[in-house]
Every structure is written in C-alpha cells, then in structure tokens.
C-alpha atoms as a PDB file:
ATOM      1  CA  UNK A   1     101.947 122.302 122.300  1.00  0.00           C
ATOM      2  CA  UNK A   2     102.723 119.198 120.721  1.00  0.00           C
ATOM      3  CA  UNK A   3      99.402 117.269 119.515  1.00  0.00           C
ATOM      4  CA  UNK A   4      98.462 113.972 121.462  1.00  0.00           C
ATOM      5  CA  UNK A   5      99.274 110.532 119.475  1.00  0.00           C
ATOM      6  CA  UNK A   6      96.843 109.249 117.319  1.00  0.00           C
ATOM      7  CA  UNK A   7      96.287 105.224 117.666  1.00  0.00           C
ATOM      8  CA  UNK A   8      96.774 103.331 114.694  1.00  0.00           C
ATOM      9  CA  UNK A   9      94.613 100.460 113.028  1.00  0.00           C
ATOM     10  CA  UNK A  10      96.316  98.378 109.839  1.00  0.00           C
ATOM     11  CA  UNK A  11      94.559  96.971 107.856  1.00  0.00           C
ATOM     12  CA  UNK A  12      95.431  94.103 105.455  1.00  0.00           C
ATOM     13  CA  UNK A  13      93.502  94.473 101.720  1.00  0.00           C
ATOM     14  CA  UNK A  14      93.015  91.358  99.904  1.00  0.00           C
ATOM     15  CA  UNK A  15      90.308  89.498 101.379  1.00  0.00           C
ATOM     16  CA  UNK A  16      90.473  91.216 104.368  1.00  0.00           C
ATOM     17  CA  UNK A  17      88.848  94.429 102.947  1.00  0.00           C
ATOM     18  CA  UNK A  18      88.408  93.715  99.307  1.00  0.00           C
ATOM     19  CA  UNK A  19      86.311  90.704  98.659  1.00  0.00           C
ATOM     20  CA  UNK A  20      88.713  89.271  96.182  1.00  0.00           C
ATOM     21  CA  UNK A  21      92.505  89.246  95.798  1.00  0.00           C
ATOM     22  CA  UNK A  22      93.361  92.325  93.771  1.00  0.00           C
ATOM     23  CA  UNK A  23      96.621  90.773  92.043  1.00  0.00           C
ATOM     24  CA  UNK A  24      94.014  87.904  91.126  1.00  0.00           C
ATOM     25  CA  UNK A  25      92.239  90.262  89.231  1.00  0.00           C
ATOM     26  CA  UNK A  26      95.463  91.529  87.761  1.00  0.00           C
ATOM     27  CA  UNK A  27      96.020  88.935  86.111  1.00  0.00           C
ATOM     28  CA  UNK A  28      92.609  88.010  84.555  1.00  0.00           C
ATOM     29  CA  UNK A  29      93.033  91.905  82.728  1.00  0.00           C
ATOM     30  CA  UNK A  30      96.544  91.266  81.743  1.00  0.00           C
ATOM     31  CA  UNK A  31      95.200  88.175  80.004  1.00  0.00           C
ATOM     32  CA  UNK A  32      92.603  90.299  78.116  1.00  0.00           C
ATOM     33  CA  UNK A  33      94.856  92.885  77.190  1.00  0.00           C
ATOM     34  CA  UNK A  34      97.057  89.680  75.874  1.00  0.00           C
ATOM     35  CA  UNK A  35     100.285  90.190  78.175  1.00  0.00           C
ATOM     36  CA  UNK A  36      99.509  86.930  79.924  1.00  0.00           C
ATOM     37  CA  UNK A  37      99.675  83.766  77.534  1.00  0.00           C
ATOM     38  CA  UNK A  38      95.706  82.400  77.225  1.00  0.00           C
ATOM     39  CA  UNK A  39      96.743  78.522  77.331  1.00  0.00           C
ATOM     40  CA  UNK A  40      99.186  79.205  80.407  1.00  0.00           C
ATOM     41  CA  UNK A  41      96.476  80.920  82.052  1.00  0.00           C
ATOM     42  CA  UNK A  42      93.584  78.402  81.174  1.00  0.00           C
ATOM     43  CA  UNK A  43      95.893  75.958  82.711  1.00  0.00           C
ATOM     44  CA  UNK A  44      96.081  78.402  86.345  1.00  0.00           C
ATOM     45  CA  UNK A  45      92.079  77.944  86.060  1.00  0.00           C
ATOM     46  CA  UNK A  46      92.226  74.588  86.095  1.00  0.00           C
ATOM     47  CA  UNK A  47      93.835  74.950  89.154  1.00  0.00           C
ATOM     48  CA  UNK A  48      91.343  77.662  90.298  1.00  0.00           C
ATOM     49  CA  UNK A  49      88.567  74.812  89.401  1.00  0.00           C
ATOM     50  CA  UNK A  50      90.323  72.276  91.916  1.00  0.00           C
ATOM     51  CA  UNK A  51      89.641  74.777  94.380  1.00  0.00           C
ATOM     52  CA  UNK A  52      85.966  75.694  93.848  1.00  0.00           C
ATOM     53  CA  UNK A  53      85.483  72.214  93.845  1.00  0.00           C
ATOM     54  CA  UNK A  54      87.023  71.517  97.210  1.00  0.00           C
ATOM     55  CA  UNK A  55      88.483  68.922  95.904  1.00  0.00           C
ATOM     56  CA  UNK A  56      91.605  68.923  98.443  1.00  0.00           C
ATOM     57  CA  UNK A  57      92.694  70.562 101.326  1.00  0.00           C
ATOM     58  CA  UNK A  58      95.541  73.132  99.582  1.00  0.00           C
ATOM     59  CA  UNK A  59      93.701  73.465  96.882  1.00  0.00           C
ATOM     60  CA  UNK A  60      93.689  77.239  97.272  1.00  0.00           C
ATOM     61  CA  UNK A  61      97.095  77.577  98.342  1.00  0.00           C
ATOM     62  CA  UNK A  62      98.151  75.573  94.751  1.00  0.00           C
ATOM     63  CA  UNK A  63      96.411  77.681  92.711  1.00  0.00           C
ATOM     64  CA  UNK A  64      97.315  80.519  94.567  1.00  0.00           C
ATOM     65  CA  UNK A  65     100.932  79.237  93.961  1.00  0.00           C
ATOM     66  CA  UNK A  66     100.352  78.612  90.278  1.00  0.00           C
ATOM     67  CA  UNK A  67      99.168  82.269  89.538  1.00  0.00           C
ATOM     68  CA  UNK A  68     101.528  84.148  91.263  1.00  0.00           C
ATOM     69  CA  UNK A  69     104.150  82.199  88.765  1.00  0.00           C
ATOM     70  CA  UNK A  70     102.694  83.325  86.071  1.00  0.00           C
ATOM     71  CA  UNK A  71     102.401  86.556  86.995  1.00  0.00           C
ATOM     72  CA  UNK A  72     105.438  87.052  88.331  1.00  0.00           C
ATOM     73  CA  UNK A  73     106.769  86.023  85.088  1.00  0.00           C
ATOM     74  CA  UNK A  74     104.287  88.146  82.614  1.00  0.00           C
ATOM     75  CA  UNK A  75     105.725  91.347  84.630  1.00  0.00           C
ATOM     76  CA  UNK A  76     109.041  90.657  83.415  1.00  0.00           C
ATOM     77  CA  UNK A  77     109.445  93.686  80.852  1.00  0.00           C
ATOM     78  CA  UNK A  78     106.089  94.840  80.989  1.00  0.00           C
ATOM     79  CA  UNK A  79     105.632  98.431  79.462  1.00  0.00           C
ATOM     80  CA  UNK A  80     104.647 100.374  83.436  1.00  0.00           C
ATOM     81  CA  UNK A  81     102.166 102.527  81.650  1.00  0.00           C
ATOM     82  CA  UNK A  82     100.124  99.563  80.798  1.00  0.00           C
ATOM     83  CA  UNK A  83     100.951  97.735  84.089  1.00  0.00           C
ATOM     84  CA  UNK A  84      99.382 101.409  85.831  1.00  0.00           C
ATOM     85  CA  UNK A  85      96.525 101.659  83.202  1.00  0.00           C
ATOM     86  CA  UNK A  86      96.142  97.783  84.684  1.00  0.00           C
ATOM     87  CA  UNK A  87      96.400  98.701  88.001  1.00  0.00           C
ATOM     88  CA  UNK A  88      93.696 101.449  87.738  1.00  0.00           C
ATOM     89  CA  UNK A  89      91.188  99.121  85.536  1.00  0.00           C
ATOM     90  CA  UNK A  90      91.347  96.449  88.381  1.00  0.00           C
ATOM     91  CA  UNK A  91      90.612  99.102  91.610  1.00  0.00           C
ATOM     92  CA  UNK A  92      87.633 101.028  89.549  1.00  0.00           C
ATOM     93  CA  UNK A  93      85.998  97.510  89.385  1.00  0.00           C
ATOM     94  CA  UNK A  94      86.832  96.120  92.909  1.00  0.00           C
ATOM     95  CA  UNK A  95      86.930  98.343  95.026  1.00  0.00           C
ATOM     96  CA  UNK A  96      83.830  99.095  96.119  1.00  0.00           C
ATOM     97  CA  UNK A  97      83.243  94.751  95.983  1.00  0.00           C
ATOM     98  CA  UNK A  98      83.951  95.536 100.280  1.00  0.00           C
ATOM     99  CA  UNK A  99      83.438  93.440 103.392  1.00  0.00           C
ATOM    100  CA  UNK A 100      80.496  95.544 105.287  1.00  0.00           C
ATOM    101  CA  UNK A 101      82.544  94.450 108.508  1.00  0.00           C
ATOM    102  CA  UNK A 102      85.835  96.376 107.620  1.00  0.00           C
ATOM    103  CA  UNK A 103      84.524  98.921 105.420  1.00  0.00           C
ATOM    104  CA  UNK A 104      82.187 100.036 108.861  1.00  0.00           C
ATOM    105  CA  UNK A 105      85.071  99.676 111.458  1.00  0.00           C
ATOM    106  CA  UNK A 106      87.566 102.231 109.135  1.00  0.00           C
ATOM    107  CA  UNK A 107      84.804 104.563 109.013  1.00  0.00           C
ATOM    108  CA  UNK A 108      84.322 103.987 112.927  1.00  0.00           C
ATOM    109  CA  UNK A 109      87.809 104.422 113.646  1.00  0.00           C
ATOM    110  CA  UNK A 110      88.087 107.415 111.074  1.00  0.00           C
ATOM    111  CA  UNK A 111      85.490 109.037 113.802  1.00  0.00           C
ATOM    112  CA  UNK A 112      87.650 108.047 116.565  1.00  0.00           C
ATOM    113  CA  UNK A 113      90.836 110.051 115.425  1.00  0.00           C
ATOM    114  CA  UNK A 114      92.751 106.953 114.138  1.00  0.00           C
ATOM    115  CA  UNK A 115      95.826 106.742 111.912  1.00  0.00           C
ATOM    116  CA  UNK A 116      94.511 104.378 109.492  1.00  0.00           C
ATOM    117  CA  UNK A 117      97.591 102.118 107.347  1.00  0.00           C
ATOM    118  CA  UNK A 118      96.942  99.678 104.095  1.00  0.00           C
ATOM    119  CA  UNK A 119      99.693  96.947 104.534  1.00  0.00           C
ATOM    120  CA  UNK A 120      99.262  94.858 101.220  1.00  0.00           C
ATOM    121  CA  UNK A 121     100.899  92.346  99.601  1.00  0.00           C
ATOM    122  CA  UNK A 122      99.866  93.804  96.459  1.00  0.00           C
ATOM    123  CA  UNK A 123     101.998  96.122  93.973  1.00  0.00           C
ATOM    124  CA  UNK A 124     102.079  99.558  95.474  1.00  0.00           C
ATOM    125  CA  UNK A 125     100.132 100.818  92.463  1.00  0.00           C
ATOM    126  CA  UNK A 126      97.244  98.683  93.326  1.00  0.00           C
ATOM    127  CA  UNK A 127      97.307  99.866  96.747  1.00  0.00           C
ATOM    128  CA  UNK A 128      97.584 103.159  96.286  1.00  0.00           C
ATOM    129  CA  UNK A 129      94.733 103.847  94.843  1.00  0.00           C
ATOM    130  CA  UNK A 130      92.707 101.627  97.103  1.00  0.00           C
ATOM    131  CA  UNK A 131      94.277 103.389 100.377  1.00  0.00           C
ATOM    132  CA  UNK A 132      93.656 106.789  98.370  1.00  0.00           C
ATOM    133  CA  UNK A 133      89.537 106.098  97.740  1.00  0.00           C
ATOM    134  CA  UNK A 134      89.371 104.687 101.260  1.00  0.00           C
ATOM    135  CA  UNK A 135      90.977 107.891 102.720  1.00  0.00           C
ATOM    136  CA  UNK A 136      93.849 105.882 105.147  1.00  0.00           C
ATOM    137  CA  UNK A 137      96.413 107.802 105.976  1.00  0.00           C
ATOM    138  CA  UNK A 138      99.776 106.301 104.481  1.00  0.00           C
ATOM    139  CA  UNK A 139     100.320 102.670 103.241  1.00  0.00           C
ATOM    140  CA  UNK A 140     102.877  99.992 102.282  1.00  0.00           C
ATOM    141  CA  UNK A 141     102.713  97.619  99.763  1.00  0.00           C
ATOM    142  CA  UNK A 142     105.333  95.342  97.432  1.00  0.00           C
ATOM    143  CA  UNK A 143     107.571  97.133  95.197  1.00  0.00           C
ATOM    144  CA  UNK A 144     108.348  96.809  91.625  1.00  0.00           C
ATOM    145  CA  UNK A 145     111.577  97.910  90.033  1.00  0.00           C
ATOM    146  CA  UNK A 146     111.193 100.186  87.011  1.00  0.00           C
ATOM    147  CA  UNK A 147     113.997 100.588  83.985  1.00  0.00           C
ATOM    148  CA  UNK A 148     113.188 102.074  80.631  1.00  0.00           C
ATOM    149  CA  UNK A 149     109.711 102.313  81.827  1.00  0.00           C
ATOM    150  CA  UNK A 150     109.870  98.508  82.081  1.00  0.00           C
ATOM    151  CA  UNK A 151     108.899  96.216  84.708  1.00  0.00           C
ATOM    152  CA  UNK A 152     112.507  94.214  85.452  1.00  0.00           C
ATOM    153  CA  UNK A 153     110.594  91.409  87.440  1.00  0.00           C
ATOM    154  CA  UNK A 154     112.902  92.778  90.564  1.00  0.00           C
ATOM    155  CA  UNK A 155     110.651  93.415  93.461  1.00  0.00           C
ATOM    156  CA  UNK A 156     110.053  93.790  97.436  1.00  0.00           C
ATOM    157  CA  UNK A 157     107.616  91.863  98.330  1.00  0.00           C
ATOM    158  CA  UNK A 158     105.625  93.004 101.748  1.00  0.00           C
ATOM    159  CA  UNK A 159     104.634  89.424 103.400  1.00  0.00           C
ATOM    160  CA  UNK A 160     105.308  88.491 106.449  1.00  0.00           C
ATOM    161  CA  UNK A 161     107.725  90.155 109.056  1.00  0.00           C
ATOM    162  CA  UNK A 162     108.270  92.583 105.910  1.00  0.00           C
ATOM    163  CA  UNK A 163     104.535  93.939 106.880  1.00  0.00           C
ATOM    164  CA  UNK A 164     105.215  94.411 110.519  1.00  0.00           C
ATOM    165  CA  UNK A 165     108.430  96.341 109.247  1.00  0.00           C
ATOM    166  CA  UNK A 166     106.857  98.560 106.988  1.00  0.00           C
ATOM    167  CA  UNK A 167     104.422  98.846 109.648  1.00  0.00           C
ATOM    168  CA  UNK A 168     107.010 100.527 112.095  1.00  0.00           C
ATOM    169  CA  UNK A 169     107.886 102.581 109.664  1.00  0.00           C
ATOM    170  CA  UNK A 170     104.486 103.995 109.243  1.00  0.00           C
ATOM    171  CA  UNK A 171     104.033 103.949 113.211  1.00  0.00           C
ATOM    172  CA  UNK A 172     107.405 106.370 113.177  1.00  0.00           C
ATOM    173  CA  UNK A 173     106.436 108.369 110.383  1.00  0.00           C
ATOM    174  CA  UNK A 174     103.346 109.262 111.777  1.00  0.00           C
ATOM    175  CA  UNK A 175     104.178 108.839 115.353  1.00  0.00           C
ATOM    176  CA  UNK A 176     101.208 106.933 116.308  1.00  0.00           C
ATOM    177  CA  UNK A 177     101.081 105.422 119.709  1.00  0.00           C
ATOM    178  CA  UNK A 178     100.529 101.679 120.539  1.00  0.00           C
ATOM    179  CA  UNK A 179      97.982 102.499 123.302  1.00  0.00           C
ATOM    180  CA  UNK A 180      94.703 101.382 121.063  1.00  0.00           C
ATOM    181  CA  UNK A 181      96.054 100.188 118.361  1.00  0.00           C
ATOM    182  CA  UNK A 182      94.470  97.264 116.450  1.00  0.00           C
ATOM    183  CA  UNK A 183      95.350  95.421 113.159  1.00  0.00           C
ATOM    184  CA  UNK A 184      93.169  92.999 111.040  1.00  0.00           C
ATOM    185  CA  UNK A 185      94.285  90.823 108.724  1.00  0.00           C
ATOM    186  CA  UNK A 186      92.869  87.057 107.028  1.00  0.00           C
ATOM    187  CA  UNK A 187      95.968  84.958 106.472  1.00  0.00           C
ATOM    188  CA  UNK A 188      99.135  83.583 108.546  1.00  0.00           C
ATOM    189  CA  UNK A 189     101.154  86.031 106.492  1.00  0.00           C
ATOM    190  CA  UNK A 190      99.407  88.535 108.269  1.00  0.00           C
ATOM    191  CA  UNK A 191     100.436  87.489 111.691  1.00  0.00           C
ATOM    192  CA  UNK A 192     103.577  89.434 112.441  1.00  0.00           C
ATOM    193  CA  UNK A 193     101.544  92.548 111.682  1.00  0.00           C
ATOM    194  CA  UNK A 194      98.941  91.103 113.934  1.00  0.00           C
ATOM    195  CA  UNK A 195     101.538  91.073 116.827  1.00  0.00           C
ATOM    196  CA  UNK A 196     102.412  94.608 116.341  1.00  0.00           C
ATOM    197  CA  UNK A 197      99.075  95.711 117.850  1.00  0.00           C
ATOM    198  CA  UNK A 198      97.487  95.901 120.867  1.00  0.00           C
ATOM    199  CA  UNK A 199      93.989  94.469 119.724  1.00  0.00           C
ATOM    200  CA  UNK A 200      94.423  91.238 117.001  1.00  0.00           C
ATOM    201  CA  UNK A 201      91.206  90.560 114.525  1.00  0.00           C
ATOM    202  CA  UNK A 202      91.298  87.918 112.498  1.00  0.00           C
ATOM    203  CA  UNK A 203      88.743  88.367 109.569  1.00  0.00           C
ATOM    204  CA  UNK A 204      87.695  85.172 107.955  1.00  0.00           C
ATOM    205  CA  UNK A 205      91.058  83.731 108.906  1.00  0.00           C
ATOM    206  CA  UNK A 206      92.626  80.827 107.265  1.00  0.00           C
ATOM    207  CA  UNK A 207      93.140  78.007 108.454  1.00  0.00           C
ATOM    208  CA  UNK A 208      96.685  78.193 110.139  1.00  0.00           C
ATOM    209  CA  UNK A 209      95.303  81.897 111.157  1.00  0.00           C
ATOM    210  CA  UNK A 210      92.162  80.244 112.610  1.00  0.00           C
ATOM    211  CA  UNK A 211      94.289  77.996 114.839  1.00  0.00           C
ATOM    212  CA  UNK A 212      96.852  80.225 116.118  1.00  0.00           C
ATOM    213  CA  UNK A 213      94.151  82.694 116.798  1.00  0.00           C
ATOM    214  CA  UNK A 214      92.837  80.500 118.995  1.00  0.00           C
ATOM    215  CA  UNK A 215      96.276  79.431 120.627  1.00  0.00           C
ATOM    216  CA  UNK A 216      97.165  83.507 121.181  1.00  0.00           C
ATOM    217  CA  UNK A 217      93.025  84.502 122.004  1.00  0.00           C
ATOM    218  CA  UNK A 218      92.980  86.993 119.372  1.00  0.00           C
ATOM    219  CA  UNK A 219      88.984  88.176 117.907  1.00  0.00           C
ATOM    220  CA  UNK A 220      87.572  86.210 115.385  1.00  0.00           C
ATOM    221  CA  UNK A 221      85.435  87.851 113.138  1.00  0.00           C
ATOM    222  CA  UNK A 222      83.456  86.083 110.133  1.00  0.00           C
ATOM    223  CA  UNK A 223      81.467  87.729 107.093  1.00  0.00           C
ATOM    224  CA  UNK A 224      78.544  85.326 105.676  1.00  0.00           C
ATOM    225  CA  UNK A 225      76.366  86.430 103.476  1.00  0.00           C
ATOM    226  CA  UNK A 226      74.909  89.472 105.494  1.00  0.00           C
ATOM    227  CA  UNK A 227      75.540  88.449 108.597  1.00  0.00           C
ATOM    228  CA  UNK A 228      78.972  89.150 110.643  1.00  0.00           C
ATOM    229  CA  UNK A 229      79.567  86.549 113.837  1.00  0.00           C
ATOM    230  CA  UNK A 230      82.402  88.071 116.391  1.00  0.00           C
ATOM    231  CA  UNK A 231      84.180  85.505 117.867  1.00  0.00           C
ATOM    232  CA  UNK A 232      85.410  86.793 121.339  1.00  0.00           C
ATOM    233  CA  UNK A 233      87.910  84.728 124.189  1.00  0.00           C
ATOM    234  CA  UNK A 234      86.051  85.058 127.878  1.00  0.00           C
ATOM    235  CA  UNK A 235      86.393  83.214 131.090  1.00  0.00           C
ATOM    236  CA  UNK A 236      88.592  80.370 128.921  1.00  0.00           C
ATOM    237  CA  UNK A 237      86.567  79.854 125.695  1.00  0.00           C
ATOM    238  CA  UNK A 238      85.269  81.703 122.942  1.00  0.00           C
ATOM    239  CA  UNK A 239      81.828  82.935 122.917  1.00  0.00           C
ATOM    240  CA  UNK A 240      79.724  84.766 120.198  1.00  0.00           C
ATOM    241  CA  UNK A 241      79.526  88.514 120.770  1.00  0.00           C
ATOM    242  CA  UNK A 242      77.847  91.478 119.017  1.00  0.00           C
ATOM    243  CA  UNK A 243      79.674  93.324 116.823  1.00  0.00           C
ATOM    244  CA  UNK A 244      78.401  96.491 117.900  1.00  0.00           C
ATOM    245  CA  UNK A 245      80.228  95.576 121.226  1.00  0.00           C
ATOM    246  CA  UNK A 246      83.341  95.020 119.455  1.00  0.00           C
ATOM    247  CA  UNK A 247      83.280  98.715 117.978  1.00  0.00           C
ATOM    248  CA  UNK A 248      81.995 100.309 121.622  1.00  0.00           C
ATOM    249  CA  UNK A 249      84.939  98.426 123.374  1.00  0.00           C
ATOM    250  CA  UNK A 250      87.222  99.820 120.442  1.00  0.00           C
ATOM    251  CA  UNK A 251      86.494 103.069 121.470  1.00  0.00           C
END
C-alpha cells in the first residue's frame, strides 16, 4: 500500500532563514582570497554605507544591485575548486547566524511529517550545504555552468516564477500534496513561490512584500531582537497573534 502524501513547506534562505544574504558573504571572502578587485569592492561598500545610513528609500536595493555586478563578473573564469572551498567557508560561518522563528517552525514541521524544500536564489553550492545541515529534504537553487573546472559566468538563476517552477518540480519528485502546504519567504521575488502554497508567511517582508501581503491576507511574521510578532488577517484587519497559535493551527 502506497504511503499517504507528505505536505510540503519551502522555505526561502537568505534572510528568510539565514540572517544575512549568503552570496553577500560570498563576496566579502572572494575579496580576501583576492578574486574580487579591493577598490571595486570598497566602492560596493560605499553603497552598502548609503544603506545603513538610511539615507534613501532603495538604498538597499542599489547596493544590492551594485554587488551582484561585481560578483557576477568576478565568477567569470573562476577556478570551481576555489569557488566550492568559498562556498563551504561562507556556510561554516553563517549558518548557524538563524532566525529563531524559522529555524523552530522546520523543526516543528520536521515532527509533523513534512517534505521540507530550500528554494534559494543562491548558487546551488551554497545551498546545498545549508539544506544538507538543516536536514530538508531536496532543494533548488541558481546554477552555474562549469568548463575546464572554470566558472563561464553562464548561469540559471532561481528568482521569481523560476522558484515556483523548481518548486513543482520538487512537489512531483517527491509527490507531496498541496493539502497543508505552506511556503515562507522575505522578498517580492519570493511571491510566485508564495502562491504555490496553501498557507503564505511573509517573514520580515519587504516592502512591496509587506503591501501585497496585505492586499492577498497572507501571515506576517516579524523577528526583533528576541521577540517574534505574528501578524494574522481576522474579521477584515490584521491583528497580533501568538506564534505558538500559528504552529498549533499548522498542525
């Protein structure tokens, strides 16, 4: 006898589970290990400063911008072992720097029988190993093209309605059933992966996520400090609710 379907729960990484942005990290050891130019990068930090300093609205988004440029372009012929040895320097540093909200909920819904998926912008070897140390099931993550054991700067990049792909894919593979299902994610890139769940959680969303969370009623959940508020549409508005309630409701 065939056994019943599992429910799946997808979890975005950067920022949603990770406190930082892994690839941001990438680059600050790529600059150490001098693959990344130092001026280039000092000027990326200037841009990083602009944003500390709330000194405009996009300011994150620019810098953001900026760095992903540059290391976009400081992958082009990189040797792969060093971009792995990279990859593996940057997860044994961050990845136990967690969100107490959505480390506790995988290991609630580990308890519950789900199937648990990492959908990450982030290079697959980044992911990998976070997915692995986390114990999910299966993840997807952008690809890098390899030649010569080179980096060519080619890649497939997971963002977007490439996430809620991938996620189907992992959905078939695993033939996990809708009925249950949640996804969390932190950004407006996250929201077609969002849509392929039954339960939406936004985790200190961004702004456009923030909005159109409220538009579509999805959970809001915010991390300060040590405290966690839940965010939760009732009777036409949205009220502040337990967390605890969240994770009995979940079951």
């Amino acid at each position: 006898m065939a056994a019943n379907p599992r429910p799946f729960a997808a979890f975005d990484i950067d920022g949603t589970l990770i406190r930082w942005q892994l690839y941001h990290a990438m680059a600050n050891a790529l600059v150490k290990k001098q693959a990344i130019d130092k001026n280039q990068y000092l000027a990326v930090l200037k841009q990083r400063d602009n944003w500390k300093n709330r000194k405009e609205n996009n300011s994150f988004v620019r810098y953001e911008e900026s760095l992903i440029r540059l290391l976009d372009k400081a992958l082009i012929g990189i040797d792969y072992d060093l971009f792995k040895e990279t990859c593996a320097e940057v997860v044994e540093r961050y990845r136990g720097q967690v969100y107490t909200y959505t480390r506790d909920l995988i290991n609630d819904l580990k308890q519950q029988n789900y199937l648990l998926f990492a959908i990450s912008t982030s290079p697959a070897e980044l992911v990998k190993l976070v997915a692995d140390y986390y114990g999910f099931d299966d993840y997807g993550a952008s690809s890098y093209q390899i030649q010569a054991n080179r980096l060519t700067g080619r890649a497939e990049i997971l963002y977007g309605n490439a996430k809620a792909k991938r996620l189907e894919q992992l959905i078939s593979r695993h033939r996990a059933t809708f009925s249950g299902s949640l996804a969390v994610g932190d950004t407006e890139g996250d929201v077609p992966m969002l849509e392929s769940a039954e339960t939406a959680i936004t985790f200190n969303p961004s702004l456009k996520l923030f909005n159109l969370a409220i538009i579509r009623h999805w959970e809001i959940v915010i991390e300060r400090k040590n405290v966690v508020y839940h965010l939760q549409y009732s009777h036409g508005e949205y009220v502040l609710a337990p967390t605890e309630k969240h994770r009995t409701a979940v079951r």
